[in-house]
Protein backbone atom coordinates (compact mmCIF):
# COMPACT_ATOMS: atom_id res chain seq x y z
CA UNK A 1 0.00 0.00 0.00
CA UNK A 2 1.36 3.25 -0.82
CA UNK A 3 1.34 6.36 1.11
CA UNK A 4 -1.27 8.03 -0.96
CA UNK A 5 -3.79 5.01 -0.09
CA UNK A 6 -3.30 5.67 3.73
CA UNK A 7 -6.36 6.56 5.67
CA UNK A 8 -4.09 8.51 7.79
CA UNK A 9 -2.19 10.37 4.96
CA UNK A 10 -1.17 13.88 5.98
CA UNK A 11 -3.75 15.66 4.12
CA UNK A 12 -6.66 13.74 5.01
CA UNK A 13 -5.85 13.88 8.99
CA UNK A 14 -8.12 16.72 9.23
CA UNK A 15 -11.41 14.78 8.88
CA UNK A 16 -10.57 11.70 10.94
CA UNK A 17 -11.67 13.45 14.43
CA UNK A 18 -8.24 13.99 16.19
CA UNK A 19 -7.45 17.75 17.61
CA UNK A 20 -4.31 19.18 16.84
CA UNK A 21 -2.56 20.00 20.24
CA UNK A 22 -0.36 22.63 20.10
CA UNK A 23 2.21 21.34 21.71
CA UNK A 24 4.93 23.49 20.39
CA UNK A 25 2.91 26.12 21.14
CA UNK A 26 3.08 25.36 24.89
CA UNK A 27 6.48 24.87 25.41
CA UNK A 28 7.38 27.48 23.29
CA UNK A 29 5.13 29.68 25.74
CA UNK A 30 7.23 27.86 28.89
CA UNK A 31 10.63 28.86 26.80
CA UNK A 32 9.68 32.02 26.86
CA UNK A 33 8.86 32.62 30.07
CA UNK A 34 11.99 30.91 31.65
CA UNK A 35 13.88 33.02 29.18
CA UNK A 36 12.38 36.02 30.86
CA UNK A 37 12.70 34.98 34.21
CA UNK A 38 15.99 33.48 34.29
CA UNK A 39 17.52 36.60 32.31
CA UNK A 40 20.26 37.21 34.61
CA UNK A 41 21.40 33.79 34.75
CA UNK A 42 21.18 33.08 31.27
CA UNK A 43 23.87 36.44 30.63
CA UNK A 44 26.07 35.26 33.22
CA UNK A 45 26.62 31.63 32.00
CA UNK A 46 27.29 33.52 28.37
CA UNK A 47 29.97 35.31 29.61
CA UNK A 48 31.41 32.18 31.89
CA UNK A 49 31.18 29.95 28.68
CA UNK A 50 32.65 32.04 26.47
CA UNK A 51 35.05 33.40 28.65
CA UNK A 52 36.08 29.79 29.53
CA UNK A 53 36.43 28.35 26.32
CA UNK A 54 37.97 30.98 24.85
CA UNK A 55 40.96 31.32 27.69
CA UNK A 56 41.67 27.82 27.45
CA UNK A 57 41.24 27.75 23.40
CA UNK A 58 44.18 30.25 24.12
CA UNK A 59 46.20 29.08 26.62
CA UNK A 60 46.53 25.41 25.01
CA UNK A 61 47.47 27.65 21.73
CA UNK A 62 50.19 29.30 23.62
CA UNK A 63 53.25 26.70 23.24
CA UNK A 64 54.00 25.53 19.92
CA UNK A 65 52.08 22.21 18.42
CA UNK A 66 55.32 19.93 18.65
CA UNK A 67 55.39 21.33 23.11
CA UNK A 68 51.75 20.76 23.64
CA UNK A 69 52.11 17.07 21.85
CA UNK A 70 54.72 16.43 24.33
CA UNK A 71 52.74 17.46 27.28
CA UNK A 72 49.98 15.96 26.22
CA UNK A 73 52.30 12.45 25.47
CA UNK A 74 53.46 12.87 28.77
CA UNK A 75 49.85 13.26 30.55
CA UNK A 76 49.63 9.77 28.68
CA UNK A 77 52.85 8.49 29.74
CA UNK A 78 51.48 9.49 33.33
CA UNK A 79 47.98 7.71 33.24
CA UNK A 80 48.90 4.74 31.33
CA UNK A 81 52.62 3.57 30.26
CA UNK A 82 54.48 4.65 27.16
CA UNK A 83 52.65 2.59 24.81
CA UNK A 84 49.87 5.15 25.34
CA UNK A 85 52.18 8.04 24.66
CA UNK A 86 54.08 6.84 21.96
CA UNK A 87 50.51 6.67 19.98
CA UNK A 88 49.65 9.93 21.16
CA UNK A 89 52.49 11.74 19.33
CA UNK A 90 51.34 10.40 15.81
CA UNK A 91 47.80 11.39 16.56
CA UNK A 92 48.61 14.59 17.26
CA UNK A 93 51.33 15.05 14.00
CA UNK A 94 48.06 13.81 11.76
CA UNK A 95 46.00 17.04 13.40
CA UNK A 96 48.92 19.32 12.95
CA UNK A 97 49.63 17.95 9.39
CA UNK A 98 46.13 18.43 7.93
CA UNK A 99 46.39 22.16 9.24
CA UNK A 100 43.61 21.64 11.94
CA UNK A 101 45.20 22.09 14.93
CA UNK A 102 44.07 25.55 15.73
CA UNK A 103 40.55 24.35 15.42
CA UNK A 104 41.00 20.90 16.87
CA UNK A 105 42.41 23.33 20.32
CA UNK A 106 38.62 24.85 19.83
CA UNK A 107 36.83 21.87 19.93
CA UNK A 108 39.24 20.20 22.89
CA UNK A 109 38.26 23.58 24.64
CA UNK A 110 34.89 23.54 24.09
CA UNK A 111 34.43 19.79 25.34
CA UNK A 112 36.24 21.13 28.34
CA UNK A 113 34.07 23.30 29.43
CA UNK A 114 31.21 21.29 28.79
CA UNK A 115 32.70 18.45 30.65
CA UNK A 116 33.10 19.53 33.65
CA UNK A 117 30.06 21.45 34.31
CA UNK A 118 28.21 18.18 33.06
CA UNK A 119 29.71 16.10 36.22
CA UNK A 120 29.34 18.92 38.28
CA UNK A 121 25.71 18.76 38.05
CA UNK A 122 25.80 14.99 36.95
CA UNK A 123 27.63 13.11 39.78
CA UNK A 124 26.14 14.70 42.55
CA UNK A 125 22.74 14.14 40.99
CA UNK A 126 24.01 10.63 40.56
CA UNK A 127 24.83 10.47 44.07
CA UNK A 128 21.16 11.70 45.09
CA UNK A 129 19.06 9.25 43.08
CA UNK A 130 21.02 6.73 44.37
CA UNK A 131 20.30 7.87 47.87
CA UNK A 132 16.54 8.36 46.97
CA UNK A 133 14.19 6.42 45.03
CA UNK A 134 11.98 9.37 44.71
CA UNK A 135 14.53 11.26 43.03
CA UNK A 136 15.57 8.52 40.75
CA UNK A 137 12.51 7.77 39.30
CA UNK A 138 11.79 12.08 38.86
CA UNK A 139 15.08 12.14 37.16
CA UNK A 140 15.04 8.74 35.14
CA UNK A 141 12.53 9.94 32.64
CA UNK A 142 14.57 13.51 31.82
CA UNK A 143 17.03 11.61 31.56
CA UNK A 144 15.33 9.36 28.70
CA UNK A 145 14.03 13.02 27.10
CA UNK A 146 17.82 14.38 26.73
CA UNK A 147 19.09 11.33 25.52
CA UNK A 148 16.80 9.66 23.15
CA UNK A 149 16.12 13.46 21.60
CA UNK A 150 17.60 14.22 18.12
CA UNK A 151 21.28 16.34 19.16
CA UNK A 152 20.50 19.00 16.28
CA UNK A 153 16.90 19.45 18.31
CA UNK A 154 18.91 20.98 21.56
CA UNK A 155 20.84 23.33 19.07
CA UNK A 156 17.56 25.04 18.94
CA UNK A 157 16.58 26.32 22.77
CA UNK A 158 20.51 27.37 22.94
CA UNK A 159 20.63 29.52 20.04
CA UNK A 160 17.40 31.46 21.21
CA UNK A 161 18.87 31.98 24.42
CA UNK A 162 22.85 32.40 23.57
CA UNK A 163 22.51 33.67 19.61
CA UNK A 164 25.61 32.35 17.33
CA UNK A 165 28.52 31.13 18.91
CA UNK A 166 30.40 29.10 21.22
CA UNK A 167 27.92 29.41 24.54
CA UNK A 168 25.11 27.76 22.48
CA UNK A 169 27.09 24.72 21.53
CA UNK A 170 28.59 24.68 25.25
CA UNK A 171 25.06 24.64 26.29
CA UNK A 172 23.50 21.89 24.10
CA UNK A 173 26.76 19.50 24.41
CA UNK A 174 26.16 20.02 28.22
CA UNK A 175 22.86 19.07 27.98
CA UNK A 176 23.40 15.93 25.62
CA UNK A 177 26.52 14.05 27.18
CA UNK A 178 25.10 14.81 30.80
CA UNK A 179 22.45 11.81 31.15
CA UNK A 180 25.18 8.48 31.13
CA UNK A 181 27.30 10.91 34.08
CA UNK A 182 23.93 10.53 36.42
CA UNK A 183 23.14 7.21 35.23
CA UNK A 184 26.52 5.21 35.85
CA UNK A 185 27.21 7.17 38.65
CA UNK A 186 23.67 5.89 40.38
CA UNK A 187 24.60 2.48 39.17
CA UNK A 188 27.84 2.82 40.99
CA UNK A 189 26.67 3.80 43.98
CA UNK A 190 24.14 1.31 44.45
CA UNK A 191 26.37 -1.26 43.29
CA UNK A 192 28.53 -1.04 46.70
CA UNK A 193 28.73 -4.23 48.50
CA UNK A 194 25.75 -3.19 51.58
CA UNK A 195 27.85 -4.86 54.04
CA UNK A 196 30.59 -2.69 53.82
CA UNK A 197 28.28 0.21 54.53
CA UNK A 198 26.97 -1.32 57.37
CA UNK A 199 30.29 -2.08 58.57
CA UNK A 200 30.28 2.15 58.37
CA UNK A 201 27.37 2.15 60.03
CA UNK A 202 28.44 0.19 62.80
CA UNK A 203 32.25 2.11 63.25
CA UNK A 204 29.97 5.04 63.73
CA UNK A 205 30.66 6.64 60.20
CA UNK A 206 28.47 9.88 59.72
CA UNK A 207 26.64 9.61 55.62
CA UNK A 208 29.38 11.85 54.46
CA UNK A 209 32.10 10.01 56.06
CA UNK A 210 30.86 6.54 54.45
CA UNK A 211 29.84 8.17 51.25
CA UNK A 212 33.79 10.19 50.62
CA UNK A 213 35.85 7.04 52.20
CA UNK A 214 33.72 3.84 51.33
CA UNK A 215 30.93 4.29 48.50
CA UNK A 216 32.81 7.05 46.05
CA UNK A 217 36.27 5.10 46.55
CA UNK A 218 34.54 1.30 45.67
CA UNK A 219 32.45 3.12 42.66
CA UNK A 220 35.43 4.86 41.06
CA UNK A 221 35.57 2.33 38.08
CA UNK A 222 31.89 2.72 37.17
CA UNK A 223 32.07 6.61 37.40
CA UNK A 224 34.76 6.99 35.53
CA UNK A 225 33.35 5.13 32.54
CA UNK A 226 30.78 7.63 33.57
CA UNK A 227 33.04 10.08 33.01
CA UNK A 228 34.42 8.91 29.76
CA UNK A 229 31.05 8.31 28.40
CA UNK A 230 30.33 12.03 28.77
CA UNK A 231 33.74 13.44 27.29
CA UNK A 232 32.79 10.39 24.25
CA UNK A 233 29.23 12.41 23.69
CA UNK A 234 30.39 15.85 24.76
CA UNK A 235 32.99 15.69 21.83
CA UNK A 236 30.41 14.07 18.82
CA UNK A 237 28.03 16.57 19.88
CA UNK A 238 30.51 19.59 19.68
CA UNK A 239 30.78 19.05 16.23
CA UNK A 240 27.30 19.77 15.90
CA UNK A 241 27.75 23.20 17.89
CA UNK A 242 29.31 23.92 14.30
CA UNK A 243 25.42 24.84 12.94
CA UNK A 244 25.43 27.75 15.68
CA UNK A 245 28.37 29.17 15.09
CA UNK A 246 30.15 26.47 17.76
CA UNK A 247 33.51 27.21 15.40
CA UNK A 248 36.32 24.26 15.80
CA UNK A 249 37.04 21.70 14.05
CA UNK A 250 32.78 21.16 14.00
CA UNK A 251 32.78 24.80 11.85
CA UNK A 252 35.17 23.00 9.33
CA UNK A 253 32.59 20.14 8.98
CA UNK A 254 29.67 23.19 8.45
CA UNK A 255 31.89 24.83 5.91
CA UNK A 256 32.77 21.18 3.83
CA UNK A 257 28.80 20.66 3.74
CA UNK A 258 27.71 23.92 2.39
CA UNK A 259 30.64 23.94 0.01
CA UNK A 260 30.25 19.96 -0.74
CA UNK A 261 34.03 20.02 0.05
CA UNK A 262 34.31 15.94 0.79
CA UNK A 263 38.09 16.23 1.45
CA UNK A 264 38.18 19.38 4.00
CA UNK A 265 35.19 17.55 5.70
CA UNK A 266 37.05 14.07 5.81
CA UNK A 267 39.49 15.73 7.28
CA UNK A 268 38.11 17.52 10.37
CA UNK A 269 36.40 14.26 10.95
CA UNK A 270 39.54 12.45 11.46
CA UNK A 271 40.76 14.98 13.57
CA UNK A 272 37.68 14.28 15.83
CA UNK A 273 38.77 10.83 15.62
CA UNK A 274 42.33 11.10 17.07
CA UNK A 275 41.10 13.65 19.90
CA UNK A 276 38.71 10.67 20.98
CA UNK A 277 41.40 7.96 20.55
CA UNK A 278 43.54 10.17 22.83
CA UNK A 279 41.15 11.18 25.13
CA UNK A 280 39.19 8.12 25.52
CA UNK A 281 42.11 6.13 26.46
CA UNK A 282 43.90 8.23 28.88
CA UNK A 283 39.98 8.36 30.62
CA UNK A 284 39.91 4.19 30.64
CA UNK A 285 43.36 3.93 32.01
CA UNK A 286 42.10 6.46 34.95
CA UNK A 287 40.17 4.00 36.53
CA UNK A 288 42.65 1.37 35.78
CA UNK A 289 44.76 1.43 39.12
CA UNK A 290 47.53 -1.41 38.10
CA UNK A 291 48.00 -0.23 34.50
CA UNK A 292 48.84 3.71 35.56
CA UNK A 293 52.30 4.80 35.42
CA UNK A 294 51.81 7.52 37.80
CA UNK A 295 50.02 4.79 40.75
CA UNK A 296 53.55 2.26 39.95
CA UNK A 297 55.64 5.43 40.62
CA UNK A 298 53.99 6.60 43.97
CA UNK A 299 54.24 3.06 44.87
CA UNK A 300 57.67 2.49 44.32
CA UNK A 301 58.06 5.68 46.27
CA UNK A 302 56.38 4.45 49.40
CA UNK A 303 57.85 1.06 49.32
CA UNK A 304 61.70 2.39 49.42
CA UNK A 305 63.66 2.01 52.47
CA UNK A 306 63.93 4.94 54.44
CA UNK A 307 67.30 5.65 55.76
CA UNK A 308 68.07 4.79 59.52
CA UNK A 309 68.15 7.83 61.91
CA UNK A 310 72.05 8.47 63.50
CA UNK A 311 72.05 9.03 66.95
């Protein structure tokens, strides 16, 4: 049956008895009103987005390409071994040989910034649903509205309220990688072994004391593939802050579609590519305690003899 033969086709809908709810209408009316109310706020996070990004865009700029790939090799080095850092050198030389590494600083910015205000608000919300049913089953179905909407759809709230430019993109990458930060941080808490936190119980532990030194410590491998879950989205959804003016490497990827320019656009997407090889692995090896460089170090350091006092 074609579409043409369907009772339901879109032109015929208008005798079959069902009212049109304006839905966009409505929440366009609730937009608007938060927009009005929340004025203030909404200025000041423009400025502390912007103002953000743009220092750090700038201060990763500062040393030359060939410095920052060392430091960056070195963070590696640090939170893995130096099998990590010896493949973050050539993933770095590909961004700086394709002549995107202004723009690839940009987007690294960007995803900054929208990082860490996402597990600001997400892990302690994490923390809370998994200390309240109530507020895990409010939060669960937000949580299923920002992540099962389109991306380009949240592109459309932040440019009424930020106009073209970076803020907008901050905004909607904010709100799209938040939802697996709350989720896997929940999971992690519950997932603690209940005797132990009786144990904490029983020692006289205050909350706080058995959530900072028994709960957060035991669920540090779940968050943290929390936490790389959100940089994963947070840097997929800055390239579409490219449609608002975002700039980076997601502006390149704007520019190669409107100009059909297939090699330019290959080309920032690879770039994408070796920013989420990078940062994706030195995130895993975070949680990994055995396999970081930096843990086998302090180690070392603690187990050496200390030298006997003269008297």
């Amino acid at each position: 049956m074609s579409l043409s033969t369907l009772p339901l086709a879109a032109e015929e809908t208008e005798g079959t008895g069902i009212p049109r709810l304006p839905v966009g209408e409505w929440l366009e009316t609730g937009f608007d009103w938060f927009q009005d109310t929340f004025s203030r706020l909404i200025d000041w996070a423009d400025i502390a987005f912007e103002t953000s990004a743009e220092g750090l865009a700038e201060l990763l700029a500062g040393p030359d390409a060939l410095i920052l790939t060392a430091i960056l090799a070195l963070i590696a080095w640090l939170a893995k071994d130096w099998k990590l850092a010896a493949l973050t050198v050539p993933l770095m030389l590909f961004i700086v040989s394709v002549d995107l590494w202004e723009q690839s600083l940009q987007t690294l910015a960007m995803v900054a910034v929208a990082v860490v205000v996402a597990l600001l608000i997400a892990i302690p919300l994490g923390v809370l649903a998994a200390k309240s049913q109530t507020v895990s089953r409010g939060v669960r179905p937000v949580l299923d509205l920002m992540q099962t909407m389109p991306a380009l759809v949240w592109l459309i709230p932040t440019l009424f309220m930020f106009g073209l430019g970076m803020p907008a993109g901050i905004l909607a990458t904010i709100i799209f990688a938040l939802p697996p930060g709350v989720r896997l941080t929940e999971l992690a808490i519950r997932q603690v072994d209940s005797e132990v936190v009786e144990a904490g119980h029983a020692f006289g532990s205050t909350g706080l004391q058995i959530l900072f030194r028994i709960q957060l410590p035991l669920a540090v491998k779940t968050i943290m593939a929390g936490v790389n879950q959100v940089i994963m989205l947070a840097l997929s959804m800055a390239v579409f802050a490219g449609f608002v003016g975002g700039g980076g490497l997601g502006g390149v990827v704007v520019g190669a579609i409107n100009r059909l320019d297939l090699a330019r656009g290959l080309e920032a997407g690879l770039c994408v590519v070796m920013l989420a090889v990078f940062l994706d692995r030195v995130t895993a090896s975070l949680s990994a305690e055995d396999g970081r460089m930096l843990s086998r170090l302090l180690r070392r350091r603690r187990q050496a003899p200390q030298p006997l006092a003269v008297t």
